[in-house]
Protein backbone atom coordinates (compact mmCIF):
# COMPACT_ATOMS: atom_id res chain seq x y z
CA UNK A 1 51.11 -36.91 -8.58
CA UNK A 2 53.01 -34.45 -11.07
CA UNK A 3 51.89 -31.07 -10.84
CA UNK A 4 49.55 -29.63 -14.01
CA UNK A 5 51.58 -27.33 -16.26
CA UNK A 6 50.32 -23.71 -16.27
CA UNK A 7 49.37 -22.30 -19.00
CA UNK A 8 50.56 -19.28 -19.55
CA UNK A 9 48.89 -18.34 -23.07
CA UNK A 10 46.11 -16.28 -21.45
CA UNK A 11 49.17 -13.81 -20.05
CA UNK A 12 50.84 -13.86 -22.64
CA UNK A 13 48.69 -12.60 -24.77
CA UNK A 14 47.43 -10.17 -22.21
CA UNK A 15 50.58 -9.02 -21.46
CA UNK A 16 50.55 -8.36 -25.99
CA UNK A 17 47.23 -6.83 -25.55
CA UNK A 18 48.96 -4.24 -23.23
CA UNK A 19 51.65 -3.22 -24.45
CA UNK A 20 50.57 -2.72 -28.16
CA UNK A 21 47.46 -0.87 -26.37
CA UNK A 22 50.19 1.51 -24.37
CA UNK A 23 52.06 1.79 -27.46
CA UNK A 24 49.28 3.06 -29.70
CA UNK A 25 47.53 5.16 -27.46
CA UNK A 26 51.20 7.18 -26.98
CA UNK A 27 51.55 7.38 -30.75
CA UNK A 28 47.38 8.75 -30.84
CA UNK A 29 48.43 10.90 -28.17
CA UNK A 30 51.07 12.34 -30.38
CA UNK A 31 49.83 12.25 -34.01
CA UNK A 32 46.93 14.41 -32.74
CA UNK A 33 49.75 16.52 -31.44
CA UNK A 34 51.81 17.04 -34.40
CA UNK A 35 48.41 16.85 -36.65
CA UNK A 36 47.42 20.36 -35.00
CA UNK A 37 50.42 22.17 -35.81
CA UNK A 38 48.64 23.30 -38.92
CA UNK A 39 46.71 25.16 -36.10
CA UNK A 40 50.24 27.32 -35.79
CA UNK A 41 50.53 27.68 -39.49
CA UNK A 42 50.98 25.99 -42.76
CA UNK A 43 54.76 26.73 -42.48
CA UNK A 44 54.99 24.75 -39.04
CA UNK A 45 52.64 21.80 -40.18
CA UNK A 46 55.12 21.55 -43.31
CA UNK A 47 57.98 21.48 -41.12
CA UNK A 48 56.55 18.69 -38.74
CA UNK A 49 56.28 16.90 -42.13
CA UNK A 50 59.14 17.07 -43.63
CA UNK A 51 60.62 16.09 -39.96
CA UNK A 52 59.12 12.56 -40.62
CA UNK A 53 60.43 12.54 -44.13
CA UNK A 54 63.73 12.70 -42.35
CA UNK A 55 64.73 16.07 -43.72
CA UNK A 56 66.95 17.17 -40.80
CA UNK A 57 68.43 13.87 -40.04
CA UNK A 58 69.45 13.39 -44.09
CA UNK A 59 68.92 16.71 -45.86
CA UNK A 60 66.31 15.52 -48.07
CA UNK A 61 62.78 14.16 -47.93
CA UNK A 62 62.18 10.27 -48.04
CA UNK A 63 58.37 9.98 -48.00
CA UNK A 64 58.97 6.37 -48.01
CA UNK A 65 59.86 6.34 -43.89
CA UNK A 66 56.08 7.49 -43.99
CA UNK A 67 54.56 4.03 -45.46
CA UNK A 68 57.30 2.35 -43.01
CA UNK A 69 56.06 4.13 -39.84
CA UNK A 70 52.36 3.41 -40.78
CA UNK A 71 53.29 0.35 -41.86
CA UNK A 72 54.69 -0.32 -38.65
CA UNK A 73 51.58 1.33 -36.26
CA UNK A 74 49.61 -1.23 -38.64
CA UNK A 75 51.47 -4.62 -37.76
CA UNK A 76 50.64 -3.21 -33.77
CA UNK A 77 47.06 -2.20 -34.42
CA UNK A 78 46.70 -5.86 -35.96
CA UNK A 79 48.15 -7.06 -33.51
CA UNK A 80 46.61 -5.49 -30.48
CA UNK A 81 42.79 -6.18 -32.30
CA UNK A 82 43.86 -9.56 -33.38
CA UNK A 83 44.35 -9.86 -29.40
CA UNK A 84 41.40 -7.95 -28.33
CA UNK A 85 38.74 -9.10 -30.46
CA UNK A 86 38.98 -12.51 -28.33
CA UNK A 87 37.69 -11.06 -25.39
CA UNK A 88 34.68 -9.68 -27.74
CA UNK A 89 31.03 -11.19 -27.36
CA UNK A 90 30.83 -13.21 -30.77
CA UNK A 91 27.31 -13.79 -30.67
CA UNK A 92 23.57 -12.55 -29.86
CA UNK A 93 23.40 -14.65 -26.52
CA UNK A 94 27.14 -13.07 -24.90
CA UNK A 95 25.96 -9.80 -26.40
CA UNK A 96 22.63 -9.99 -24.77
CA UNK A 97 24.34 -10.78 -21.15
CA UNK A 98 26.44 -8.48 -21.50
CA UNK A 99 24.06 -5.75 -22.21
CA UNK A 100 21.85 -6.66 -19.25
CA UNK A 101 24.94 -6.77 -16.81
CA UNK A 102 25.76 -3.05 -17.76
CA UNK A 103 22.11 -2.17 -17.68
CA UNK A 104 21.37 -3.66 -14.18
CA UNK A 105 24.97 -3.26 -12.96
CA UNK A 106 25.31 0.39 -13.66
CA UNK A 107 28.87 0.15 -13.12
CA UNK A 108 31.12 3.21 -14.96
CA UNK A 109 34.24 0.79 -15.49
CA UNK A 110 32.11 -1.52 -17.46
CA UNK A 111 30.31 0.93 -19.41
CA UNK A 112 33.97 1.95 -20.22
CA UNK A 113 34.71 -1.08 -21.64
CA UNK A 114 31.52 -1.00 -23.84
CA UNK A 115 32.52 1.96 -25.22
CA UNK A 116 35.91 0.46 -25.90
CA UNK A 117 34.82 -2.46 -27.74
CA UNK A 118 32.26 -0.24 -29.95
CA UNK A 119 35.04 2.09 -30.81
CA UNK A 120 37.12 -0.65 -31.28
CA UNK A 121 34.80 -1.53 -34.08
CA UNK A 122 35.05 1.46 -35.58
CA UNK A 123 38.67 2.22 -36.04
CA UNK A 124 39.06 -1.37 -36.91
CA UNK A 125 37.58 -0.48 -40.71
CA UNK A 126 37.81 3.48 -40.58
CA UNK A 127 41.55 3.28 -38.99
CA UNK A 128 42.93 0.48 -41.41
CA UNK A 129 41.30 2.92 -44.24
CA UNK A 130 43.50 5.54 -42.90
CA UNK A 131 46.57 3.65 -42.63
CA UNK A 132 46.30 2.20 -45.91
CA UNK A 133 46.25 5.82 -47.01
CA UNK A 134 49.56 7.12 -45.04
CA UNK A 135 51.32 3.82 -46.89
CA UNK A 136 50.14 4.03 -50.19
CA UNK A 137 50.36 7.89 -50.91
CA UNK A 138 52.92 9.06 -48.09
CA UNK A 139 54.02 12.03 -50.32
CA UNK A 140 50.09 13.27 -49.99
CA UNK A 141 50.84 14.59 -46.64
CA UNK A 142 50.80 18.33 -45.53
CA UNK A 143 48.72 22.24 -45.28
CA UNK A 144 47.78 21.54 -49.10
CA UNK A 145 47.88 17.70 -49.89
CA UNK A 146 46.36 16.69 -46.24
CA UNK A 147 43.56 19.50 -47.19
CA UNK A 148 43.11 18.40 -50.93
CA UNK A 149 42.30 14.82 -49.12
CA UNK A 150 40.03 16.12 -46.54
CA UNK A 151 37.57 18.16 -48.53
CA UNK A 152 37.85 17.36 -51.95
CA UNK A 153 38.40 13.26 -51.46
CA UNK A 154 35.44 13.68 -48.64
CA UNK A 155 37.23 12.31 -46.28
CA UNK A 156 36.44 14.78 -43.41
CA UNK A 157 33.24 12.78 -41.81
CA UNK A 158 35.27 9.76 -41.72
CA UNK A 159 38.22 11.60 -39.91
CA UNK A 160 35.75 13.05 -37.44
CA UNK A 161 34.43 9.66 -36.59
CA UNK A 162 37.89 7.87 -36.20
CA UNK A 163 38.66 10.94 -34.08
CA UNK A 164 36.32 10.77 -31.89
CA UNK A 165 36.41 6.61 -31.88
CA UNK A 166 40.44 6.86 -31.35
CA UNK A 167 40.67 9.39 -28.80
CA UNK A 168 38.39 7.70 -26.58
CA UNK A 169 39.43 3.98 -26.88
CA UNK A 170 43.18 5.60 -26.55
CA UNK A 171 42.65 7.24 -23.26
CA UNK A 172 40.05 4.82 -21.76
CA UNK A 173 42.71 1.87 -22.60
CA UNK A 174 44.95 3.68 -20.89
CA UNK A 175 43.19 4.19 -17.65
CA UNK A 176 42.49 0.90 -17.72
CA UNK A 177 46.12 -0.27 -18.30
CA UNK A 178 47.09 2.06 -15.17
CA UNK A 179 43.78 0.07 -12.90
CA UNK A 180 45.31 -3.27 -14.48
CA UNK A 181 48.99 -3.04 -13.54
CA UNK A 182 48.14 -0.91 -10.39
CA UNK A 183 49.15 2.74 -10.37
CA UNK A 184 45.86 3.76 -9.11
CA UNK A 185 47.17 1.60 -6.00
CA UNK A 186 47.89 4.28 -2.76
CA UNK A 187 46.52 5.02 0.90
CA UNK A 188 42.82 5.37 -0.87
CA UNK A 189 42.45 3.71 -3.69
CA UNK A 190 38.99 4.99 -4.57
CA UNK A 191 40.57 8.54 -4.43
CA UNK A 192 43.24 7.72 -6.54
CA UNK A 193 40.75 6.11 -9.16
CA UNK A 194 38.66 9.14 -9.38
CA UNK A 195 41.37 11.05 -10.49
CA UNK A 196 42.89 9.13 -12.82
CA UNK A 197 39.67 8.92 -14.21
CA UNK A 198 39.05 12.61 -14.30
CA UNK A 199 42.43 13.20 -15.78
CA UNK A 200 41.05 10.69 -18.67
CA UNK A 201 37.87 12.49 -19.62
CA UNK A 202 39.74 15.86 -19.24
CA UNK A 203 42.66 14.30 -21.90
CA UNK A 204 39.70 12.86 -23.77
CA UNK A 205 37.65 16.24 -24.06
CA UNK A 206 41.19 18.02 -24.87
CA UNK A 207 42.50 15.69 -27.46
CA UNK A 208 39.30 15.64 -28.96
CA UNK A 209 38.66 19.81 -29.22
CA UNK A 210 42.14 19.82 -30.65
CA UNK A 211 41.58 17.20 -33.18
CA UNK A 212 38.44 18.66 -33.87
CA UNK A 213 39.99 22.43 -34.33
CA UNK A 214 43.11 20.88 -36.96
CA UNK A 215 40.18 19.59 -38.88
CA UNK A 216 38.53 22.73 -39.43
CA UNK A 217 41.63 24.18 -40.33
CA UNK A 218 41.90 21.57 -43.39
CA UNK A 219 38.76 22.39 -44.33
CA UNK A 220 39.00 26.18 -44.12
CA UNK A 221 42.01 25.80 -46.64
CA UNK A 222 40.22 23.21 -48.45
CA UNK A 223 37.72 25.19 -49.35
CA UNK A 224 39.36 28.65 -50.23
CA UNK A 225 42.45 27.30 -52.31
CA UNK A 226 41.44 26.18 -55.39
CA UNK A 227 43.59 23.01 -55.45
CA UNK A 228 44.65 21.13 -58.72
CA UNK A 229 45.09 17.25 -57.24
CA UNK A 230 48.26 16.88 -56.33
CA UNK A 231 49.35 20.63 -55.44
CA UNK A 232 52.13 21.38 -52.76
CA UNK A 233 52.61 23.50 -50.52
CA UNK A 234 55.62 26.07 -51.33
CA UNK A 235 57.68 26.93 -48.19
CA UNK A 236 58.92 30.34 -48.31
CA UNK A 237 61.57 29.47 -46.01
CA UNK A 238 62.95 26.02 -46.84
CA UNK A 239 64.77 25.39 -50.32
CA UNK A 240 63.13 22.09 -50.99
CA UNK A 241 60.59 20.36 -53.06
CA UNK A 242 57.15 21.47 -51.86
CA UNK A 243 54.31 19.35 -50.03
């Protein structure tokens, strides 16, 4: 009797899943980063800007590596939810089980994973929103432009949301990339799980105060400039074409 082929669809697209998961949440990780320079100053969120413009690698600003970046984080985010949304309940009756299996379970892991697919949900209309943004108008980035968009485009309740939806589906994919491919794995695993999942809510609290201060700081200078659309901000230390 010949021997069934595997198939190996179901790991390959989990292995996909993964890896566009590990890559996004290290680019959320850093874009919050970067994002609260303007916590520093204007002068130091300007720089980080024109460093993705590709000022210091060319000697001039190409807002156009901008759209290719986010176009880039887009093809993965497809991707990754393209990939995800398969393991989704698609209906009232998987919903419904679901629901009474975390109710009755109590179980924190799959309450994490509830929480994942909601904010999954979330940053699946807010997040393509803001990626459509970064590739249509990639010269609308920095102190002035990035605060012009914020307050005066109303966009600050939507970046709350996706901040709060994108920090915590980064971080809890991540812990559950590190259960999956077993670097909670020691002497005691259950030790070695509560910290890893203390480290997460500590990086999720953290990430999301920081995200949270950077967007108060665009709306501080939002709303005491009195911005013309389309103003720049004029480095007083950098001979360039202002943002």
């Amino acid at each position: 009797m010949k021997n069934k082929k595997i198939d190996k669809t179901p790991a390959i697209l989990d292995f996909i899943q993964s890896s566009t998961g590990l890559i996004l949440g290290v680019f959320i990780m850093g874009h919050i980063l970067f994002e609260s320079s303007i916590l520093i100053s204007n002068e130091m969120m300007y720089r980080v800007t024109i460093m993705f413009e590709g000022y210091y690698f060319f000697g001039e600003t190409y807002p156009g590596i901008i759209s290719f970046l986010a176009g880039a984080i887009s093809i993965i985010f497809i991707l990754h939810a393209g990939v995800a949304l398969k393991k989704f309940p698609n209906n009232y009756r998987q919903h419904k089980i679901m629901r009474n299996h975390v109710l009755q379970m109590k179980h924190e892991d799959t309450s994490l994973w509830v929480v994942q697919i909601m904010t999954g949900f979330i940053m699946l209309f807010i997040g393509s929103v803001h990626l459509y943004t970064m590739m249509a108008e990639p010269s609308n980035i920095g102190p002035f432009a990035s605060s012009y968009r914020v307050v005066h485009e109303h966009m600050a309740p939507l970046y709350f949301l996706l901040l709060l939806s994108v920090v915590s589906h980064a971080f809890i994919g991540l812990y559950r990339l590190a259960m999956k491919w077993g670097f909670m794995e020691s002497r005691n695993t259950k030790v070695s799980r509560r910290r890893f999942k203390l480290l997460m809510k500590s990086l999720i609290v953290i990430y999301i105060v920081v995200g949270s201060l950077s967007l108060m700081k665009y709306i501080y200078i939002g709303y005491t400039n009195d911005f013309e659309p389309g103003t720049r901000y004029k480095s007083t230390i950098i001979n360039l074409k202002a943002h």
